[in-house]
PDB file of N, CA and C in Angstrom:
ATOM      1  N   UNK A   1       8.833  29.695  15.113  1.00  0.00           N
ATOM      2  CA  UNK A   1       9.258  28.342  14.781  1.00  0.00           C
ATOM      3  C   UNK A   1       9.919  27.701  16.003  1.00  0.00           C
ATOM      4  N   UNK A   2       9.397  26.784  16.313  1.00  0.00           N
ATOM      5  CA  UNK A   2       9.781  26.001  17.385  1.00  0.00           C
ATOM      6  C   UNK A   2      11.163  24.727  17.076  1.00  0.00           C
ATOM      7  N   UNK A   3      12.192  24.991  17.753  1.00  0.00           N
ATOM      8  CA  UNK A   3      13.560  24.037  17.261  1.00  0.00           C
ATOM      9  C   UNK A   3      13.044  22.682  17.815  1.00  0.00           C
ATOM     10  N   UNK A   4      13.442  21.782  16.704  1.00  0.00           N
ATOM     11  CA  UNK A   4      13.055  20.284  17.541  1.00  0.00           C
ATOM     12  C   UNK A   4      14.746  19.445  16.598  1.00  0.00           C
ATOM     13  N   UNK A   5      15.807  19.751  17.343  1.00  0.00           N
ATOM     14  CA  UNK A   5      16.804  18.912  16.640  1.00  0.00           C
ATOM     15  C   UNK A   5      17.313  17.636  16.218  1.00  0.00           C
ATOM     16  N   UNK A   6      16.241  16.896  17.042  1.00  0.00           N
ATOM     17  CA  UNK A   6      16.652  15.275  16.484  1.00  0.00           C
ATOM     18  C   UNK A   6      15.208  15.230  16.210  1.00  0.00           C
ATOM     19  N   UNK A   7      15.033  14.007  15.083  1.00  0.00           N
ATOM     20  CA  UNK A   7      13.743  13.727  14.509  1.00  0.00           C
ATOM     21  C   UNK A   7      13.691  12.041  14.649  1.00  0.00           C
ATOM     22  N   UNK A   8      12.702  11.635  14.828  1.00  0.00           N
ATOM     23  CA  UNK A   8      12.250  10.548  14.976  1.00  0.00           C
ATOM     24  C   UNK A   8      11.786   9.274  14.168  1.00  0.00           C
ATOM     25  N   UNK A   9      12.255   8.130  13.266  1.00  0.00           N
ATOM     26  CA  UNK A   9      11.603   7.576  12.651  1.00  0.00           C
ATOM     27  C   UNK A   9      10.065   6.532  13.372  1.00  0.00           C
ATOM     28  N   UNK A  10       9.718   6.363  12.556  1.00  0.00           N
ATOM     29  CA  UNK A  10       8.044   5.602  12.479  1.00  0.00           C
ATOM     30  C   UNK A  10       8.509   4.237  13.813  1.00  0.00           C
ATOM     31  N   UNK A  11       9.904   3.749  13.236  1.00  0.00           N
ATOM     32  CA  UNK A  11      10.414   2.501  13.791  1.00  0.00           C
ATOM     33  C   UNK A  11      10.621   2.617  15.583  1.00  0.00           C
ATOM     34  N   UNK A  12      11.536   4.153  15.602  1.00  0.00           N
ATOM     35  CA  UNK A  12      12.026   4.578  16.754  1.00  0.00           C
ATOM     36  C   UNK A  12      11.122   5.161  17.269  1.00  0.00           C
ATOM     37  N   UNK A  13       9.724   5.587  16.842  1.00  0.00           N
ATOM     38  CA  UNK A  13       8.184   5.639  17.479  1.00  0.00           C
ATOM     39  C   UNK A  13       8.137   4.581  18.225  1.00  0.00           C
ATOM     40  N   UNK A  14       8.022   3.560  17.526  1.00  0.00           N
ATOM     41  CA  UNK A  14       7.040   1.422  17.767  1.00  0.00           C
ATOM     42  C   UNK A  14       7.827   1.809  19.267  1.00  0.00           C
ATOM     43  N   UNK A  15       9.386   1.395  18.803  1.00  0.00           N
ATOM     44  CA  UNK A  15       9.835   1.141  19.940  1.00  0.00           C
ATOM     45  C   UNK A  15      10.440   1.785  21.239  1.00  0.00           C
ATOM     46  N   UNK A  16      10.007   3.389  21.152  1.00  0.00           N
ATOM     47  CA  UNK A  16      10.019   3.512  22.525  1.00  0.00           C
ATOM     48  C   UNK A  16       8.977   3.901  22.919  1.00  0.00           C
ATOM     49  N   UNK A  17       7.536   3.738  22.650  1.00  0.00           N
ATOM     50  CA  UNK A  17       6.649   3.762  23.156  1.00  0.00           C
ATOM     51  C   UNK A  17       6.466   2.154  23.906  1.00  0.00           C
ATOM     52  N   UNK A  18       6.607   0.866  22.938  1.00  0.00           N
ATOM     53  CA  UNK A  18       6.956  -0.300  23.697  1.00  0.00           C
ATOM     54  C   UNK A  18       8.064  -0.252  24.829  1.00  0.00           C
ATOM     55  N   UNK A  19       9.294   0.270  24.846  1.00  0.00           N
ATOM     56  CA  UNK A  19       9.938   0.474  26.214  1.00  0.00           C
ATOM     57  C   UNK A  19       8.984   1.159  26.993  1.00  0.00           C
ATOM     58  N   UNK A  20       8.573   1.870  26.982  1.00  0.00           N
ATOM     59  CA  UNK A  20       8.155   2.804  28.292  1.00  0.00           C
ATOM     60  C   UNK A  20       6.878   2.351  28.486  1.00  0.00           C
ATOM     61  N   UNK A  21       6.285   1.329  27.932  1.00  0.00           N
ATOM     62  CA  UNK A  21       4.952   0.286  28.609  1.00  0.00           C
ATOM     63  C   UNK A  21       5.385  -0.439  28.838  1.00  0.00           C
ATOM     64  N   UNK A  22       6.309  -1.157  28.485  1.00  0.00           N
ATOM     65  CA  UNK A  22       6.950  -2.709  29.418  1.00  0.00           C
ATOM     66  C   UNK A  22       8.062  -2.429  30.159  1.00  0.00           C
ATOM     67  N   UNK A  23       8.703  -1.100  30.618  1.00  0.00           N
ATOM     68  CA  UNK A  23       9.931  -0.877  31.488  1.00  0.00           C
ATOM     69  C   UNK A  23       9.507  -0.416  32.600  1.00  0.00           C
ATOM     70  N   UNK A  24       8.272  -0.053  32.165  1.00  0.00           N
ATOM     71  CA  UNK A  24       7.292   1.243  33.615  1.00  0.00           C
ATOM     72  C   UNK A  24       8.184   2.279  33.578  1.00  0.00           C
ATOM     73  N   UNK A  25       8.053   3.072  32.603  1.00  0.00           N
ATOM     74  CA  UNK A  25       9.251   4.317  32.681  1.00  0.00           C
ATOM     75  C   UNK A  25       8.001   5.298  33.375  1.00  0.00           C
ATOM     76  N   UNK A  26       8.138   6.100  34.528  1.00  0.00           N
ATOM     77  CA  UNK A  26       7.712   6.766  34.980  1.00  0.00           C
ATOM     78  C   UNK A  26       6.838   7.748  34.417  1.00  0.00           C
ATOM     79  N   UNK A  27       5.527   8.116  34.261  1.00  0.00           N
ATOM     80  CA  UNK A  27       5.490   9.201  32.882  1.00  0.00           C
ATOM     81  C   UNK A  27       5.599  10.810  33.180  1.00  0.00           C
ATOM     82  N   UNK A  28       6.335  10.988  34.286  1.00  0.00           N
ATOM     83  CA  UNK A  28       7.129  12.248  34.359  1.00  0.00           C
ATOM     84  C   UNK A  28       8.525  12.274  34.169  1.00  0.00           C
ATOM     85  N   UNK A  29       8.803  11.054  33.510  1.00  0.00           N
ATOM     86  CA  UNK A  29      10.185  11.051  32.586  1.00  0.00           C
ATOM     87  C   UNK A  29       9.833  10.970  31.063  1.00  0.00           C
ATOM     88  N   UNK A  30      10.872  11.630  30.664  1.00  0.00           N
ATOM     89  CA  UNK A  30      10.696  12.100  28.985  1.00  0.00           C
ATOM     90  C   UNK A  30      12.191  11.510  28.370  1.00  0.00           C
ATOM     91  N   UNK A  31      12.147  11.223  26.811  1.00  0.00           N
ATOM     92  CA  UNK A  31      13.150  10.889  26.457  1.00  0.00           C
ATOM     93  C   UNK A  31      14.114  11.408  25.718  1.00  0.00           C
ATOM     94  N   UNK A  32      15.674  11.430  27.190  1.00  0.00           N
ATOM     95  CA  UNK A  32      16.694  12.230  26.729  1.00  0.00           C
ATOM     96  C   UNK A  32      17.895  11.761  25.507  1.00  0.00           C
ATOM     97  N   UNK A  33      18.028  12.707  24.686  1.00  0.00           N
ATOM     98  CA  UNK A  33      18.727  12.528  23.549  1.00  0.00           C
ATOM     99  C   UNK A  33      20.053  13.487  24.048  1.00  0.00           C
ATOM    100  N   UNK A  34      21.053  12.961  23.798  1.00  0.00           N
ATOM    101  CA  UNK A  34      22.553  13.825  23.987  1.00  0.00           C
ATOM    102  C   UNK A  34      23.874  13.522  23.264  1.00  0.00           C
ATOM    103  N   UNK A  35      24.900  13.940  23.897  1.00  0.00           N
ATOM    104  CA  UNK A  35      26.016  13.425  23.679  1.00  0.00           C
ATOM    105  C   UNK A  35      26.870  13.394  24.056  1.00  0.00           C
ATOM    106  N   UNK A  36      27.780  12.408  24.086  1.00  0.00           N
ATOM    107  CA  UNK A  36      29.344  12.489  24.996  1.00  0.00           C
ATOM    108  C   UNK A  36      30.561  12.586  24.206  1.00  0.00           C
ATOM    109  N   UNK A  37      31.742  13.075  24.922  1.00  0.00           N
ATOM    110  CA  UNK A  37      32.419  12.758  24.165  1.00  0.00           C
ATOM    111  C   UNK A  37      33.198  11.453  24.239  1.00  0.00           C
ATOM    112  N   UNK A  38      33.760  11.441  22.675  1.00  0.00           N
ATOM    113  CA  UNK A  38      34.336  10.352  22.259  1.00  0.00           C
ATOM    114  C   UNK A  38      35.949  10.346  21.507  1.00  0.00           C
ATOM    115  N   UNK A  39      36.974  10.310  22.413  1.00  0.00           N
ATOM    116  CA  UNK A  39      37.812  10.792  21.791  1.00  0.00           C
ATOM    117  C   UNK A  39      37.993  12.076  20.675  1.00  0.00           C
ATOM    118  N   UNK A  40      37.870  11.831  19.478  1.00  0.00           N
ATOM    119  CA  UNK A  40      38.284  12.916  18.369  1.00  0.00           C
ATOM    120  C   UNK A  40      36.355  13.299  17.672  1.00  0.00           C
ATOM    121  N   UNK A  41      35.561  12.490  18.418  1.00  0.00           N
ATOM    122  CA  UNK A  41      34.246  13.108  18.105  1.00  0.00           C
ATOM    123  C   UNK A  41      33.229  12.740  18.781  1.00  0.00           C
ATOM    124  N   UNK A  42      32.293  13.001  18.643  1.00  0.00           N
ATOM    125  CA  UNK A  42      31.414  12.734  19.671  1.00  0.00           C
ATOM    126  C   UNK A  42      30.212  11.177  19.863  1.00  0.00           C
ATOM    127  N   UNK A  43      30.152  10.815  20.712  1.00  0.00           N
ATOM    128  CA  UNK A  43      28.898   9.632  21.010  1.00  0.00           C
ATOM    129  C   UNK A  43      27.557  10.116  21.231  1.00  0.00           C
ATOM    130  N   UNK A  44      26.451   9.690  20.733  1.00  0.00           N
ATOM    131  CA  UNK A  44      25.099   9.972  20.676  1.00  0.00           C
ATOM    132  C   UNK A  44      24.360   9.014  22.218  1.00  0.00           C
ATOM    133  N   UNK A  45      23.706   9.109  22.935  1.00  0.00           N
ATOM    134  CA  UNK A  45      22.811   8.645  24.285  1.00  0.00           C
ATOM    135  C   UNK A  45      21.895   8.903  24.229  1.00  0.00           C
ATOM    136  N   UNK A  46      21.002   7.602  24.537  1.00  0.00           N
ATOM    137  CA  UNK A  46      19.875   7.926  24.518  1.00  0.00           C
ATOM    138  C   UNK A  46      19.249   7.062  25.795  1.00  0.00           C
ATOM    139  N   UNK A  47      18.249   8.073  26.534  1.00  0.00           N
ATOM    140  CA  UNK A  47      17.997   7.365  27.666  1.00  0.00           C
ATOM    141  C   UNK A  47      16.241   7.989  28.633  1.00  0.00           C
ATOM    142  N   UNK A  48      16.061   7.393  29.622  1.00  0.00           N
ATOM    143  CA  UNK A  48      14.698   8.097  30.396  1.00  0.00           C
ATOM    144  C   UNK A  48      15.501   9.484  31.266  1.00  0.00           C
ATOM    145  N   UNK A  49      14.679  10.435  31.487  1.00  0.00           N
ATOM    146  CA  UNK A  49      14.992  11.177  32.600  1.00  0.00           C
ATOM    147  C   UNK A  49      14.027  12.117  32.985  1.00  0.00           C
ATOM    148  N   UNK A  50      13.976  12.743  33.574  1.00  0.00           N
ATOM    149  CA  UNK A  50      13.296  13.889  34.468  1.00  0.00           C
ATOM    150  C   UNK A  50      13.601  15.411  33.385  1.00  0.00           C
ATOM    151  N   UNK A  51      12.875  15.669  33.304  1.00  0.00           N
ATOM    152  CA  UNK A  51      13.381  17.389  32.536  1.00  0.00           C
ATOM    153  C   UNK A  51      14.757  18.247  33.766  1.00  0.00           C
ATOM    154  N   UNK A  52      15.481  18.778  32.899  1.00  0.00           N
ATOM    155  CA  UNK A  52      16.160  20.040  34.391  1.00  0.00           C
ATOM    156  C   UNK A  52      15.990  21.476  33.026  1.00  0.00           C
ATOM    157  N   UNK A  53      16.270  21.954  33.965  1.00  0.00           N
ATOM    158  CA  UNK A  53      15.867  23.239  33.968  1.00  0.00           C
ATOM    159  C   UNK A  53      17.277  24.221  32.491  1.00  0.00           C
ATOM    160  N   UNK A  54      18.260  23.377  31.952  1.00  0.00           N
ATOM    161  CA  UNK A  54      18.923  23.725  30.782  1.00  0.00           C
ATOM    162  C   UNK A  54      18.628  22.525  29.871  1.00  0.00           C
ATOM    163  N   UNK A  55      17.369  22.040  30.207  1.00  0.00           N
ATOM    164  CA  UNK A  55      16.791  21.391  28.769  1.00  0.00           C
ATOM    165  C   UNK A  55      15.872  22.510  27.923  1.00  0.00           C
ATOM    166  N   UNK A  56      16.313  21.874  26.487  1.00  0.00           N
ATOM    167  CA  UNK A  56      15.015  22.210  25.264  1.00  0.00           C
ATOM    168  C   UNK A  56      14.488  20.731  25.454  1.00  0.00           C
ATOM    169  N   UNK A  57      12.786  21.194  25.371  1.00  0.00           N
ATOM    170  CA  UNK A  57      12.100  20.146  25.464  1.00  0.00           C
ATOM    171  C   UNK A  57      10.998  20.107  24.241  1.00  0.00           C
ATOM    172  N   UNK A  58      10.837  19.369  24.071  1.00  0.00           N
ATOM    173  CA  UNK A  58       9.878  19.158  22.722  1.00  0.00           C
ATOM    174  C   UNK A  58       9.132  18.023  22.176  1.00  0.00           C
ATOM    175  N   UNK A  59       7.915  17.629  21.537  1.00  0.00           N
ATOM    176  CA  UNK A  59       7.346  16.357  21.856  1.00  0.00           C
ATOM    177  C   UNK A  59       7.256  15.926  20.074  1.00  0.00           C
ATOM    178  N   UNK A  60       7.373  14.579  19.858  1.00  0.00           N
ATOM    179  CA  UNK A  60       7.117  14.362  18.353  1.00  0.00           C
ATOM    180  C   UNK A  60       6.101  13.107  18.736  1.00  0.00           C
ATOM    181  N   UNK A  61       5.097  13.015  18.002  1.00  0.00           N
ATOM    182  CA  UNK A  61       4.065  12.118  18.022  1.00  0.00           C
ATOM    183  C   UNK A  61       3.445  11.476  19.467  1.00  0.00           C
ATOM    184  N   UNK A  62       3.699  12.622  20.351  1.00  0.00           N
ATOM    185  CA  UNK A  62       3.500  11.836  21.255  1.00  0.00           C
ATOM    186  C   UNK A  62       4.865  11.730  22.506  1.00  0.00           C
ATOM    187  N   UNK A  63       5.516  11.384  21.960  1.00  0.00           N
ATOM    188  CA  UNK A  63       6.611  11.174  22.780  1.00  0.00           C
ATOM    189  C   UNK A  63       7.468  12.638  23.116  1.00  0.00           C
ATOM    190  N   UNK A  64       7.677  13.084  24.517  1.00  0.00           N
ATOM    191  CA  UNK A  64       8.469  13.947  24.719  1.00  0.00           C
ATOM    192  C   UNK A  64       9.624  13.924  24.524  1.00  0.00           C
ATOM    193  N   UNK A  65      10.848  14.762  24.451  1.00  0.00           N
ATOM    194  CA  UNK A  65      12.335  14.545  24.124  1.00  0.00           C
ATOM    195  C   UNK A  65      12.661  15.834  25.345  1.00  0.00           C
ATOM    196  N   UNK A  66      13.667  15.321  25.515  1.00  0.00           N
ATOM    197  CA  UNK A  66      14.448  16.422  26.009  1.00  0.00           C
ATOM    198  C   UNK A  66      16.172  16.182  25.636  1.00  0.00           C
ATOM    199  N   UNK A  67      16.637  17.725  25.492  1.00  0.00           N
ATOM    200  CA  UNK A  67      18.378  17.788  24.705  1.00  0.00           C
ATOM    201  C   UNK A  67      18.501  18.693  25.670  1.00  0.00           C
ATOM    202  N   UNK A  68      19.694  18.433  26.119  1.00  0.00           N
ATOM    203  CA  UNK A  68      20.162  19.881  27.027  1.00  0.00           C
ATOM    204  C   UNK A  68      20.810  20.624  26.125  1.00  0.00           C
ATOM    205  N   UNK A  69      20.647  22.373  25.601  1.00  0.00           N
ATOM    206  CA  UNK A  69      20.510  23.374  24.882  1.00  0.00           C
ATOM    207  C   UNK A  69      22.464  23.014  24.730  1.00  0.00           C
ATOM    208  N   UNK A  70      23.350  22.512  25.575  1.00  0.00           N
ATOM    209  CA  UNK A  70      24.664  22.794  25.363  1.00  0.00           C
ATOM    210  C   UNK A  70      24.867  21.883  24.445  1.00  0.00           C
ATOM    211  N   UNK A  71      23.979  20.889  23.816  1.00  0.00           N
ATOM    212  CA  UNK A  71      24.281  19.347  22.921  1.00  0.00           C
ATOM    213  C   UNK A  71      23.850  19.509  21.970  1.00  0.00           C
ATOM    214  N   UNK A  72      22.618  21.207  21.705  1.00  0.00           N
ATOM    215  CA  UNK A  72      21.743  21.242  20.913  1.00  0.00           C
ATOM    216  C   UNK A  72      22.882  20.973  19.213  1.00  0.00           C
ATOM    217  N   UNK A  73      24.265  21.841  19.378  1.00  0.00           N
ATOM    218  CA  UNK A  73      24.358  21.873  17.825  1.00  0.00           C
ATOM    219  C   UNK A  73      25.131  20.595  17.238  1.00  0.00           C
ATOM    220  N   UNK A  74      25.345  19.878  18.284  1.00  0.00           N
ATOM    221  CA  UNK A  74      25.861  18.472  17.729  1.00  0.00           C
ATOM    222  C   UNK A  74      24.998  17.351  17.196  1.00  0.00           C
ATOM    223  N   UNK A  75      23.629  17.812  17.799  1.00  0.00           N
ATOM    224  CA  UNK A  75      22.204  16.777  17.757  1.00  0.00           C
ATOM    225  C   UNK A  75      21.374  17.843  16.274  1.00  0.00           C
ATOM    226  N   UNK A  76      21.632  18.875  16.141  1.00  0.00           N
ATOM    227  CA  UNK A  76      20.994  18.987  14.892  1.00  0.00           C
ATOM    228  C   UNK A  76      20.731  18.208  13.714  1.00  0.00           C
ATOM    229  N   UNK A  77      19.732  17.807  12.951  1.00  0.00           N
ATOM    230  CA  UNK A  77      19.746  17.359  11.875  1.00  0.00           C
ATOM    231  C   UNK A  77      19.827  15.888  12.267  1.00  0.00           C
ATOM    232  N   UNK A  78      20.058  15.160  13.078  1.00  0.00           N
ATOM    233  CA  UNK A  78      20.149  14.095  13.433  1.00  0.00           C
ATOM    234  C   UNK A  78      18.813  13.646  13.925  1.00  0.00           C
ATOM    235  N   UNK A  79      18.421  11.978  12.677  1.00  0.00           N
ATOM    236  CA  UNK A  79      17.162  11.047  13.195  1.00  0.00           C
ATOM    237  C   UNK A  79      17.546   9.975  13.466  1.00  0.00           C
ATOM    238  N   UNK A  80      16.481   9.731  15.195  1.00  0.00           N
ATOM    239  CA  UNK A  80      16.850   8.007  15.572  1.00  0.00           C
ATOM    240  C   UNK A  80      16.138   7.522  15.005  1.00  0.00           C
ATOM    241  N   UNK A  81      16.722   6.187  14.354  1.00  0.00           N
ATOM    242  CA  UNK A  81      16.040   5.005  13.842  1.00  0.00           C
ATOM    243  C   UNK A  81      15.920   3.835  14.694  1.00  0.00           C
ATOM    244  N   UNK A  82      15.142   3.191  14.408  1.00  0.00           N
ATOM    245  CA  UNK A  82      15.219   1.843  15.235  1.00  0.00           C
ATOM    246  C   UNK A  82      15.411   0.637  14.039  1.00  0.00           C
ATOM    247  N   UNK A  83      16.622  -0.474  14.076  1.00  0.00           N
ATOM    248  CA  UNK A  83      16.828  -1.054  13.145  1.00  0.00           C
ATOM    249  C   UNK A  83      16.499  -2.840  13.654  1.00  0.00           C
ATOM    250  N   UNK A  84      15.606  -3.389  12.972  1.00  0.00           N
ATOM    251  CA  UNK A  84      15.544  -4.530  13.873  1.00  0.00           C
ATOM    252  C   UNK A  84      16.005  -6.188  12.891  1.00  0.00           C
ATOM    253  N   UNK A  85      17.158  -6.859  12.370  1.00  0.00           N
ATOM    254  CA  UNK A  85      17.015  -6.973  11.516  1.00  0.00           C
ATOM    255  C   UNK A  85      17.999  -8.700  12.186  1.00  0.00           C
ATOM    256  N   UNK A  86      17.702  -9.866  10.924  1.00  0.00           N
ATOM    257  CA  UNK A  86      18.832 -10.889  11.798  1.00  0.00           C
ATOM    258  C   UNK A  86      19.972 -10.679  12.246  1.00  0.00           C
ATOM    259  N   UNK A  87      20.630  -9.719  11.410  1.00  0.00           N
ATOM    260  CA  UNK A  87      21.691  -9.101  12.066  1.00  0.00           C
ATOM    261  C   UNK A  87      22.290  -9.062  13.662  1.00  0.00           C
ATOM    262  N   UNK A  88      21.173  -7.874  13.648  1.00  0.00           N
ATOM    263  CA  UNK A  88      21.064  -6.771  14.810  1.00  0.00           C
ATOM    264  C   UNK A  88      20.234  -6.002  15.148  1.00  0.00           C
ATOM    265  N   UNK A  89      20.241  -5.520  16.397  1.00  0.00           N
ATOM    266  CA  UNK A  89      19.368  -4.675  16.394  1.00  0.00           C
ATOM    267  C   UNK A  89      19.540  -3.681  17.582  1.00  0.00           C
ATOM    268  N   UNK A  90      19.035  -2.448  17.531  1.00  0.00           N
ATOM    269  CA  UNK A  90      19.033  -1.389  18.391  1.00  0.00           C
ATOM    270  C   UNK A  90      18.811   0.234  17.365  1.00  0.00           C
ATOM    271  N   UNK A  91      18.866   0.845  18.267  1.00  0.00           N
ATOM    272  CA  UNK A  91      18.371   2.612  17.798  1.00  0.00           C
ATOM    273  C   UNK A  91      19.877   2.860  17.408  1.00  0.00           C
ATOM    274  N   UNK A  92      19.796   3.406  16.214  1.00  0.00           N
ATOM    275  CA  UNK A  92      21.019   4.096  15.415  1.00  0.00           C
ATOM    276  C   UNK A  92      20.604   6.046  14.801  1.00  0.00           C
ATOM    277  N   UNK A  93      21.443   6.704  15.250  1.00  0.00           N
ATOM    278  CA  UNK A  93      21.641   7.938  14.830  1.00  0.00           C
ATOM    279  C   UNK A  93      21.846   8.077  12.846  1.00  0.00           C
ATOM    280  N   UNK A  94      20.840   8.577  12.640  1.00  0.00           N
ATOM    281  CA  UNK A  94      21.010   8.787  11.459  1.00  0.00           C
ATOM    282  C   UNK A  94      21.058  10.273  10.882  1.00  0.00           C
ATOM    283  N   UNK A  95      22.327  10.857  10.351  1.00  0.00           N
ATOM    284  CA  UNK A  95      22.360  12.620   9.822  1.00  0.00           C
ATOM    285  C   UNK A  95      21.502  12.822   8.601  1.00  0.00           C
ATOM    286  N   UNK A  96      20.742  13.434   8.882  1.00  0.00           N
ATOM    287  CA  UNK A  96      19.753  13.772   7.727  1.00  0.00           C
ATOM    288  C   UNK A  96      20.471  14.751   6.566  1.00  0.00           C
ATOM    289  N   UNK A  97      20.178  14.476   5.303  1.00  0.00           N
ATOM    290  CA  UNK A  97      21.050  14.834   4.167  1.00  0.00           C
ATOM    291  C   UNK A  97      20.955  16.603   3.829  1.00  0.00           C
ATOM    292  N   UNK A  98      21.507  17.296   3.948  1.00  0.00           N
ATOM    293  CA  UNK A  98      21.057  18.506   3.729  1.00  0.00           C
ATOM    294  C   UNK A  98      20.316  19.017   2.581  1.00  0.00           C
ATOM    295  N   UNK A  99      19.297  19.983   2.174  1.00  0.00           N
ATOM    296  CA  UNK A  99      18.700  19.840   0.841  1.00  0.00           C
ATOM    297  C   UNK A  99      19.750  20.586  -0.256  1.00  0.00           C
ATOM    298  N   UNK A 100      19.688  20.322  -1.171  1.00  0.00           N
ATOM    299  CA  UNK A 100      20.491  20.795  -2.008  1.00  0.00           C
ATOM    300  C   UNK A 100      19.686  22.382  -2.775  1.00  0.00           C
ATOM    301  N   UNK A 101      20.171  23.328  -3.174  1.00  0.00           N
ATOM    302  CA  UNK A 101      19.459  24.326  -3.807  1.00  0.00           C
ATOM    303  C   UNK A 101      19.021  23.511  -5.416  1.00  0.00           C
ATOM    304  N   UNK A 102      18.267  24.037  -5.525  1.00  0.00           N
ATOM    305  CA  UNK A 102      17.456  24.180  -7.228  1.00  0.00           C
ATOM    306  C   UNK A 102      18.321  24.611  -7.833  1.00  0.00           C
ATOM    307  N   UNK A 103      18.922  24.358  -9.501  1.00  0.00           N
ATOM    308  CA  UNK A 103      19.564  25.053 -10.141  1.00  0.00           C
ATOM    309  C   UNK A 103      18.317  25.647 -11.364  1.00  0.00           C
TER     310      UNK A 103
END
């Protein structure tokens, strides 16, 4: 079984395949998912980069990801969305719900 810790919505497909045809993202850059910290918890980043050598790398529909293995257990279970709405708009981290057992 191959680990792939952040998952991708349909939305956050559209639109970073549209960034990386209208930004000219290099296509020996892949897209890095991480995190920083943030005072009392942590911030989610998302950005282009080059693979290094303490990435997990892994591809969903197409699109490569890379997490560096030290971010892996904070990025578990976690899907980007892309939200585009009058509001607002941009890619939001969403924690996927854990399954519950059968009674």
């Amino acid at each position: 079984m191959k680990l792939e810790p952040v998952g991708l919505t349909e939305a956050a497909i559209t639109q970073i395949r549209h960034i990386m045809e209208h930004k000219n993202i290099p296509t020996e850059y892949a897209l890095r998912v991480g995190v920083k910290g943030a005072g009392c918890g942590v911030g989610f980043q998302l950005g282009f980069d080059k693979p290094k050598k303490s990435d997990l790398t892994y591809s969903i529909d197409g699109i490569n990801i890379l997490v560096d293995k030290k971010h892996t257990m904070y990025l578990l279970g976690i899907t980007v969305d892309y939200y585009s709405g009058a509001d607002a708009q941009g890619f939001t981290f969403v924690k996927d719900e854990p399954i519950s057992a059968q009674k």
